[in-house]
Protein backbone atom coordinates (compact mmCIF):
# COMPACT_ATOMS: atom_id res chain seq x y z
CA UNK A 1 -28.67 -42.16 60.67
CA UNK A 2 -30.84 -40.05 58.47
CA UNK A 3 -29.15 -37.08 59.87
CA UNK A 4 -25.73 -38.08 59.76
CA UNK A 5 -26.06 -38.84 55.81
CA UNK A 6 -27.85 -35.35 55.18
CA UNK A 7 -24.89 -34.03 56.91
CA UNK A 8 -22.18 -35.36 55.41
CA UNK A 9 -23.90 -34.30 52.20
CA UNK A 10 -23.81 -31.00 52.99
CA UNK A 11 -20.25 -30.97 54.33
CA UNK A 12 -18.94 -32.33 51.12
CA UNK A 13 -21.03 -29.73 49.24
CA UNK A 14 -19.29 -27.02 51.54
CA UNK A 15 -15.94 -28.45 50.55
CA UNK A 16 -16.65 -28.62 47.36
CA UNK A 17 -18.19 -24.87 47.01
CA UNK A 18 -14.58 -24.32 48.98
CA UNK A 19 -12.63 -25.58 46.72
CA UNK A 20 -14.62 -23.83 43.71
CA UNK A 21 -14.35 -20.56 44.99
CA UNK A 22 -10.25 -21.03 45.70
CA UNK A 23 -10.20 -22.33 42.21
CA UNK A 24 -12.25 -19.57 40.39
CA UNK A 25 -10.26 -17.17 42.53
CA UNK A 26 -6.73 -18.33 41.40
CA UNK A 27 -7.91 -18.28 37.81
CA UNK A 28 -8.73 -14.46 38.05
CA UNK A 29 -6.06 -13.58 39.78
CA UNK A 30 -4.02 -15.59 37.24
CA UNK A 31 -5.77 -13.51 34.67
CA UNK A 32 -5.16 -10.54 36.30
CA UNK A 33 -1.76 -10.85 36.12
CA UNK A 34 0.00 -9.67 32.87
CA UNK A 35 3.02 -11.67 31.71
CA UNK A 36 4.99 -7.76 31.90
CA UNK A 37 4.16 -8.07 35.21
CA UNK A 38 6.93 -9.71 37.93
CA UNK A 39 6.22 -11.12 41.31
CA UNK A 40 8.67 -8.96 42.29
CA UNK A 41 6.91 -5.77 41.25
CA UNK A 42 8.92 -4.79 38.18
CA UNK A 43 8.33 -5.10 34.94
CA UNK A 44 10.03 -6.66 31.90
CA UNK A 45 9.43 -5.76 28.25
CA UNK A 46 6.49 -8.20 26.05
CA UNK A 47 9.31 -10.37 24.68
CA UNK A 48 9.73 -11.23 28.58
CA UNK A 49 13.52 -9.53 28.81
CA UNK A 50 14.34 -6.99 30.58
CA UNK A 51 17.93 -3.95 30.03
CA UNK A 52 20.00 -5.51 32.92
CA UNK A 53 23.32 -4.23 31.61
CA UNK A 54 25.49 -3.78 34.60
CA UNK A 55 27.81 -0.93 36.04
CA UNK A 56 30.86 -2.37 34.20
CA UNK A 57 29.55 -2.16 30.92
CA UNK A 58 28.43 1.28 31.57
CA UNK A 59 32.04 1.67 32.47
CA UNK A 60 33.09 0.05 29.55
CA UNK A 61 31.43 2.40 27.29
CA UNK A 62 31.85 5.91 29.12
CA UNK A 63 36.42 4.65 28.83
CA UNK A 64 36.64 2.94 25.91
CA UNK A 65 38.05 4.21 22.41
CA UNK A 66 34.91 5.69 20.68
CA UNK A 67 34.72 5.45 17.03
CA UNK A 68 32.65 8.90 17.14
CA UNK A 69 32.18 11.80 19.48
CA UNK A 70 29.69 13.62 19.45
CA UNK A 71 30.04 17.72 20.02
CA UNK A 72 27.38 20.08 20.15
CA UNK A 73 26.37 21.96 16.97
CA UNK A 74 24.22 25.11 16.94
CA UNK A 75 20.83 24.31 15.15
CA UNK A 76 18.78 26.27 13.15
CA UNK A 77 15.69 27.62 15.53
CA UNK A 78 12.56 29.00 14.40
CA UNK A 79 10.13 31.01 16.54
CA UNK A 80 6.66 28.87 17.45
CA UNK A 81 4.00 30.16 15.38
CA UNK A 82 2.08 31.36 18.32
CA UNK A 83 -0.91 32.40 16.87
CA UNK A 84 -1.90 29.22 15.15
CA UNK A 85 -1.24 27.81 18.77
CA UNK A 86 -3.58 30.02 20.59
CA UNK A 87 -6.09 29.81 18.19
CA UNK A 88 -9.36 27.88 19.41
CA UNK A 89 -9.26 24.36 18.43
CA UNK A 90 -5.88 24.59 16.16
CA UNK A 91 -4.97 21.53 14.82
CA UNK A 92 -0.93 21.71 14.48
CA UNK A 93 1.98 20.31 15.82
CA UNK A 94 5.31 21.71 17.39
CA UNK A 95 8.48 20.60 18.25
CA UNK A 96 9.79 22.27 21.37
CA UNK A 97 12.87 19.86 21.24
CA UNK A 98 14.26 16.29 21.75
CA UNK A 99 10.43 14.18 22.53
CA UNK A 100 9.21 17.47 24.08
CA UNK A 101 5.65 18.42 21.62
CA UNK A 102 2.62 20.41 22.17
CA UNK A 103 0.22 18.62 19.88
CA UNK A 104 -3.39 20.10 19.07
CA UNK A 105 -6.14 18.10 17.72
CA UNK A 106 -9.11 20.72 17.42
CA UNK A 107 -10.52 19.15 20.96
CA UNK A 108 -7.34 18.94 23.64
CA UNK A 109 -3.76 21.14 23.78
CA UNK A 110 -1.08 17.84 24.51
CA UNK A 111 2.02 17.55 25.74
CA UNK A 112 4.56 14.66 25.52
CA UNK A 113 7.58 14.07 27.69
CA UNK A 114 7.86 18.16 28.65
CA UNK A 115 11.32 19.17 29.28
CA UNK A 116 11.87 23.06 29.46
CA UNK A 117 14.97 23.43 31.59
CA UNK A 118 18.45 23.00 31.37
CA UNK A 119 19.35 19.44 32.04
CA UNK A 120 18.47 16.03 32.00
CA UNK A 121 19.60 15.20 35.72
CA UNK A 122 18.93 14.80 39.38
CA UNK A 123 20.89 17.84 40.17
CA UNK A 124 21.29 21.15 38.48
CA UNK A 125 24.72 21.53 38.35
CA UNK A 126 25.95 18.16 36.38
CA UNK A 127 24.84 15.53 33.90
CA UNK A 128 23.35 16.16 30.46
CA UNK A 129 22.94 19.50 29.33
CA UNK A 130 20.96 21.04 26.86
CA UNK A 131 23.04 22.53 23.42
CA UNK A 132 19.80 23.56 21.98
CA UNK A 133 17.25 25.62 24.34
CA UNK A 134 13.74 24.78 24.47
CA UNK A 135 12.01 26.15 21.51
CA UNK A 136 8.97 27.41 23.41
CA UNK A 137 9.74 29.22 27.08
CA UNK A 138 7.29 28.37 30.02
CA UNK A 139 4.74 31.76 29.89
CA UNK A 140 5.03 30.79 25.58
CA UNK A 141 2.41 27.65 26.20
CA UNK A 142 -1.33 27.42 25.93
CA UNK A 143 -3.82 26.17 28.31
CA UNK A 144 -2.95 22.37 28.46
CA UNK A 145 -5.05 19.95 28.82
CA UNK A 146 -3.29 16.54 29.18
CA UNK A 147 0.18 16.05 29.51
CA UNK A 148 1.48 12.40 28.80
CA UNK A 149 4.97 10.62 29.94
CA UNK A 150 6.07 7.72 28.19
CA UNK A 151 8.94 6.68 31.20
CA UNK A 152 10.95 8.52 34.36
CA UNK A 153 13.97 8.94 32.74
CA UNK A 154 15.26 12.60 33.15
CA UNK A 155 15.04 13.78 29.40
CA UNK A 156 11.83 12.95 29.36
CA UNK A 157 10.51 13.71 32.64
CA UNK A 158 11.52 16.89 34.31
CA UNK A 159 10.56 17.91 37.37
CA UNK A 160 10.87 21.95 37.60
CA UNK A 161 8.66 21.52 34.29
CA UNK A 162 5.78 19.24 35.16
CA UNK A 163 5.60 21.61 38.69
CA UNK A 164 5.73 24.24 36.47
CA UNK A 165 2.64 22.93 34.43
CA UNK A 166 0.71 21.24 37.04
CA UNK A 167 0.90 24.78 39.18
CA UNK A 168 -0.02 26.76 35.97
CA UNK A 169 -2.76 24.48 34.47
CA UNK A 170 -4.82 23.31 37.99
CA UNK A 171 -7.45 21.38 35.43
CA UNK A 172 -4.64 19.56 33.56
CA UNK A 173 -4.37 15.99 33.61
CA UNK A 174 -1.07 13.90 33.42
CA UNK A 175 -0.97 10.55 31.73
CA UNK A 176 1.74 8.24 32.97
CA UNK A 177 2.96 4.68 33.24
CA UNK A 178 2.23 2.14 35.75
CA UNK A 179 3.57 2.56 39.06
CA UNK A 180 4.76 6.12 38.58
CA UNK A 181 1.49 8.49 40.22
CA UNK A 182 3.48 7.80 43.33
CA UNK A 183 6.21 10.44 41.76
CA UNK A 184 4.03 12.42 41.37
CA UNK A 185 1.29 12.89 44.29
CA UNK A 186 4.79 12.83 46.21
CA UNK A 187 5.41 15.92 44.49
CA UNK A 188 1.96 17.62 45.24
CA UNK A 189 0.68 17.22 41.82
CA UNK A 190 -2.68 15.39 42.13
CA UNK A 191 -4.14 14.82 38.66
CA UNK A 192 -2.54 12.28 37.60
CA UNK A 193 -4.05 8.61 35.94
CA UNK A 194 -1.33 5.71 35.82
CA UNK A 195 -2.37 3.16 32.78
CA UNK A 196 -0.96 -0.20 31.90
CA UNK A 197 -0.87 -1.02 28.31
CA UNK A 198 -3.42 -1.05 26.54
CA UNK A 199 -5.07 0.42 28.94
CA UNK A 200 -7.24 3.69 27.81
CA UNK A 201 -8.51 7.19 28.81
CA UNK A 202 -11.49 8.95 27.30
CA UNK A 203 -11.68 12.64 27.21
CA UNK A 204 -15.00 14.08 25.18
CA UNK A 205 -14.08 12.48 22.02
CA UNK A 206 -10.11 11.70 22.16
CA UNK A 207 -9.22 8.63 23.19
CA UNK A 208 -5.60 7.98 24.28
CA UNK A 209 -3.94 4.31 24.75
CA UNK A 210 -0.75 3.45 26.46
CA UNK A 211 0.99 1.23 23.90
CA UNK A 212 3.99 -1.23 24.82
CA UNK A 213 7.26 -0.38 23.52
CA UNK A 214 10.61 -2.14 24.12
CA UNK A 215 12.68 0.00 27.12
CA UNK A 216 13.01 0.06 30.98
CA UNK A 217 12.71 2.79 33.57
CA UNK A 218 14.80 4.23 36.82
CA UNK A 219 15.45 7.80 38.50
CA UNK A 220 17.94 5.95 41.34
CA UNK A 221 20.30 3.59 41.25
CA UNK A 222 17.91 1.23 43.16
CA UNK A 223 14.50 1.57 41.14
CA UNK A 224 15.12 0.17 38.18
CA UNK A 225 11.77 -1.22 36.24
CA UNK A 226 9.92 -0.30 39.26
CA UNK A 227 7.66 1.31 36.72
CA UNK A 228 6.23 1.21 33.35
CA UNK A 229 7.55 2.39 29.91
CA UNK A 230 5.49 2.71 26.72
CA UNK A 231 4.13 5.15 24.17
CA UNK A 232 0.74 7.33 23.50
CA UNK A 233 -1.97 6.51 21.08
CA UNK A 234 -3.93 9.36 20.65
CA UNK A 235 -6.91 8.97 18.53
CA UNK A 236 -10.20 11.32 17.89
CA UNK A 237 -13.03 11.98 14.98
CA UNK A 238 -9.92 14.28 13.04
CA UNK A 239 -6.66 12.65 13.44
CA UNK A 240 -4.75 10.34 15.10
CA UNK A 241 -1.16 9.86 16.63
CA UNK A 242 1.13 7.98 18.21
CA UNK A 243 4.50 9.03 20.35
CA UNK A 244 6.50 6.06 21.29
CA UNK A 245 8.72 7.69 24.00
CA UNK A 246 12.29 6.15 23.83
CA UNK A 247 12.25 2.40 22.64
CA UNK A 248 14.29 -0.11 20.50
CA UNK A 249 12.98 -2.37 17.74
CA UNK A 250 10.50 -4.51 18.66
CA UNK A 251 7.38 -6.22 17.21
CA UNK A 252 5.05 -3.97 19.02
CA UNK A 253 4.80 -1.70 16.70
CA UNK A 254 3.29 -4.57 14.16
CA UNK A 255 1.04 -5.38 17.40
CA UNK A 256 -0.02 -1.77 17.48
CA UNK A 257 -1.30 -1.72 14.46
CA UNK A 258 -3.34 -4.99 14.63
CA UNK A 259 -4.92 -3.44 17.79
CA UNK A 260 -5.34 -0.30 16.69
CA UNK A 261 -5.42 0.50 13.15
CA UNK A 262 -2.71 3.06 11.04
CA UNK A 263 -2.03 6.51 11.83
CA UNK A 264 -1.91 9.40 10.58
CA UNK A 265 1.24 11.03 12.27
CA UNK A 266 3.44 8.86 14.28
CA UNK A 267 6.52 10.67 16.47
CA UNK A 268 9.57 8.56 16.31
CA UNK A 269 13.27 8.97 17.94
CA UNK A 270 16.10 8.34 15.57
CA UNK A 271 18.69 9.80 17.81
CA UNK A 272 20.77 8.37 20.89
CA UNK A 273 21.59 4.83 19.37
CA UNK A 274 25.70 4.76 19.20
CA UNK A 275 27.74 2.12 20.12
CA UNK A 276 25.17 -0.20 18.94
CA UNK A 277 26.31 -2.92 21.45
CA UNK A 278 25.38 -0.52 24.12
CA UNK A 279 22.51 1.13 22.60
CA UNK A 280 20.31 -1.37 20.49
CA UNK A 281 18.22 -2.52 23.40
CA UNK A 282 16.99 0.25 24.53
CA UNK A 283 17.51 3.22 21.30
CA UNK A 284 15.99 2.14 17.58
CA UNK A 285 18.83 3.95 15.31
CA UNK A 286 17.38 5.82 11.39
CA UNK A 287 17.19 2.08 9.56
CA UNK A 288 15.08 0.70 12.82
CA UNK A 289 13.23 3.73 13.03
CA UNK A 290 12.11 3.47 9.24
CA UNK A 291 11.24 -0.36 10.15
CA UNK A 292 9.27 0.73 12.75
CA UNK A 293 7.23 3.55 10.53
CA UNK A 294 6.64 0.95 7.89
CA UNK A 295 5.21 -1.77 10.64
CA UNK A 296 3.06 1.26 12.00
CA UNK A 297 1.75 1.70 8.38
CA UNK A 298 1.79 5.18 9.62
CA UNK A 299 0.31 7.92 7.07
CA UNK A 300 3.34 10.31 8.09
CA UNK A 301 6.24 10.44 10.82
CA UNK A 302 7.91 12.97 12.23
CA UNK A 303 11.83 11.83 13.77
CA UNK A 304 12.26 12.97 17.33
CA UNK A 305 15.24 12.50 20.25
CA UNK A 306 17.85 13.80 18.55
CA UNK A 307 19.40 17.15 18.68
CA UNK A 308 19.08 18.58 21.91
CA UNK A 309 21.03 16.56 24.61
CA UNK A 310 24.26 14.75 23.83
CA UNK A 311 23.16 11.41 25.44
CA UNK A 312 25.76 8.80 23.22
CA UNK A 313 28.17 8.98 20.59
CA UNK A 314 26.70 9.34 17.28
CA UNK A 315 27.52 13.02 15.58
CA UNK A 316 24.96 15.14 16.86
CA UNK A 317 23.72 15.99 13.17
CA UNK A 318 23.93 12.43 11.86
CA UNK A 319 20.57 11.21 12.57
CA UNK A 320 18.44 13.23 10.07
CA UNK A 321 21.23 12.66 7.51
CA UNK A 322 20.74 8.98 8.16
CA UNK A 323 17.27 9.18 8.02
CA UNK A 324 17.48 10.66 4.56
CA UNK A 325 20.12 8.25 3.16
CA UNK A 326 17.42 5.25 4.44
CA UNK A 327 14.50 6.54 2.83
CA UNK A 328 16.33 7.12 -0.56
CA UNK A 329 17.66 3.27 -0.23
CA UNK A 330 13.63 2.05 0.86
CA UNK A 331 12.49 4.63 -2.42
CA UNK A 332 10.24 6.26 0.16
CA UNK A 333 9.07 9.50 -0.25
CA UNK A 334 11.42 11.48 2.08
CA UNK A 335 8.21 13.99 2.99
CA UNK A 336 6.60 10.87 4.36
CA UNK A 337 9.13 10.73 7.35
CA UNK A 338 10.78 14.17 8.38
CA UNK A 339 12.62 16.11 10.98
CA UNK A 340 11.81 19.03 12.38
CA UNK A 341 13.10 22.55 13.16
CA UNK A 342 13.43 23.40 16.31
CA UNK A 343 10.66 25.46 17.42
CA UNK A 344 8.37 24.89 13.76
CA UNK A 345 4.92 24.55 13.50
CA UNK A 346 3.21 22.16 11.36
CA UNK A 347 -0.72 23.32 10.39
CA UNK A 348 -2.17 19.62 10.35
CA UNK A 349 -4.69 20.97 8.42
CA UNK A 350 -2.01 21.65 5.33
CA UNK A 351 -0.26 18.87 5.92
């Protein structure tokens, strides 16, 4: 009898350390689970929606009367100032075009969202093409050091280029989104770290965070949100800065800020954002992209992903003009949010 009770005892402690461990094990996993996370491995943006416009309204849009069409207009160019760039530890900034910069912060030589060819497309011979050529040529670039992608779309991930890079700079490391180191170890380039957001990466004393911003991904027509979208938080002892990629209005950027403090130089796109019915999801147009400086409390900003690929139906010129008009109506000072020539320099150190 004795030994019948002290069994059952222990039994029913067994089941009960059981049913613990299941518990305690659900709970992590529960935790380790973000809500941008689906069970059916895609993601959605934090406001839980996803961009699941269909083929017809695609249709709709590329046959319908446009209020606007955009042409291509020959922009002023500037040459790099090259030796600023190759200079040891130069702290500057240059726009090679659309969300393509090579940023230096006295410690690393960065690039976001490289694109040095010809189009923004699967194949060579159709689909976007560039009206303004890269302001810096391949053999033109430093030693790099990082490279960081914000999503897989083609203007802002180019294959030929990363190769390019990766085969070029053997040491560099490339930054991307969640799910997408796949792309790339499939393409024989091996240094690669993936991050969710908020996630981080520590090089000597630069820290770089993966921020959420409000988008979606695909390459295929059977991929889509298979991986991660976001922007780059780059922060060390001299400056800090933020890209956010492509991206409409959200409250993210107020969310980035409570997480992370101000900036100093935030990269924004104010182009690609006509019809607005088409558009607003997934582009921020000059009045969001103002908004979105403002909820930053960025020191500066510097308006990006315009000019270089006709990608919608605005006038190709009318974002910086818009961006102006928006300032003047906000009485902001309109050297707190610029544009860029193609191909200029900015000495961060003047600035």
């Amino acid at each position: 009898m004795h030994n019948s009770s002290r069994f059952g005892k222990i039994l029913f402690l067994s089941l009960i350390f059981i049913l613990l461990t299941i518990a305690m094990t659900m709970t992590e996993n529960t935790k380790k689970t973000p809500e941008h996370h689906l069970e059916n491995g895609t993601f959605v943006n934090t406001n839980g929606t996803a961009n699941n416009k269909k083929l017809k309204e695609l249709w709709k849009w590329m046959t319908g009367k446009k209020e606007t069409k955009a042409i291509p207009i020959e922009f002023e160019m500037v040459d790099p100032d090259l030796k600023l760039i190759n200079q040891d530890k130069s702290f500057s900034i240059t726009w090679i075009g659309h969300a393509s910069f090579l940023y230096q912060n006295k410690e690393l030589n960065i690039l976001t969202d490289p694109h040095l060819t010809n189009r923004a497309s699967p194949i060579n011979f159709a689909g976007p093409q560039r009206y303004t050529k890269p302001a810096m040529k391949f053999e033109e670039l430093p030693k790099i050091d990082f490279i960081t992608i914000s999503h897989n779309h083609y203007d802002h991930l180019d294959l030929k280029t990363v190769k390019w890079i990766a085969k070029n700079n053997p040491d560099a490391m490339f930054l991307v989104p969640l799910g997408l180191k796949k792309w790339f170890l499939d393409k024989s380039i091996n240094n690669v770290i993936e991050l969710d957001w908020w996630e981080r990466h520590i090089i000597n004393d630069t820290k770089i965070t993966f921020t959420p911003v409000q988008h979606w991904s695909s390459r295929t027509l059977f991929d889509r949100n298979q991986t991660l979208w976001g922007g780059w938080h780059i922060k060390n002892n001299h400056h800090s800065l933020i890209h956010l990629g492509d991206t409409g209005y959200s409250d993210d950027f107020k969310e980035t800020f409570k997480k992370l403090g101000p900036v100093d130089l935030a990269l924004i796109p104010i182009g690609a954002y006509a019809p607005r019915w088409f558009m607003q999801f997934s582009h921020m147009n000059p009045n969001e992209a103002v908004q979105a400086f403002i909820d930053l409390k960025a020191e500066k900003a510097i308006g990006m992903h315009w000019g270089t690929f006709i990608l919608t139906d605005e006038p190709v010129d009318e974002p910086p003009l818009k961006l102006e008009e928006e300032l003047e109506d906000r009485s902001l000072d309109a050297k707190s949010f610029i544009t860029m020539i193609h191909g200029q320099t900015i000495n961060l150190s003047e600035d």
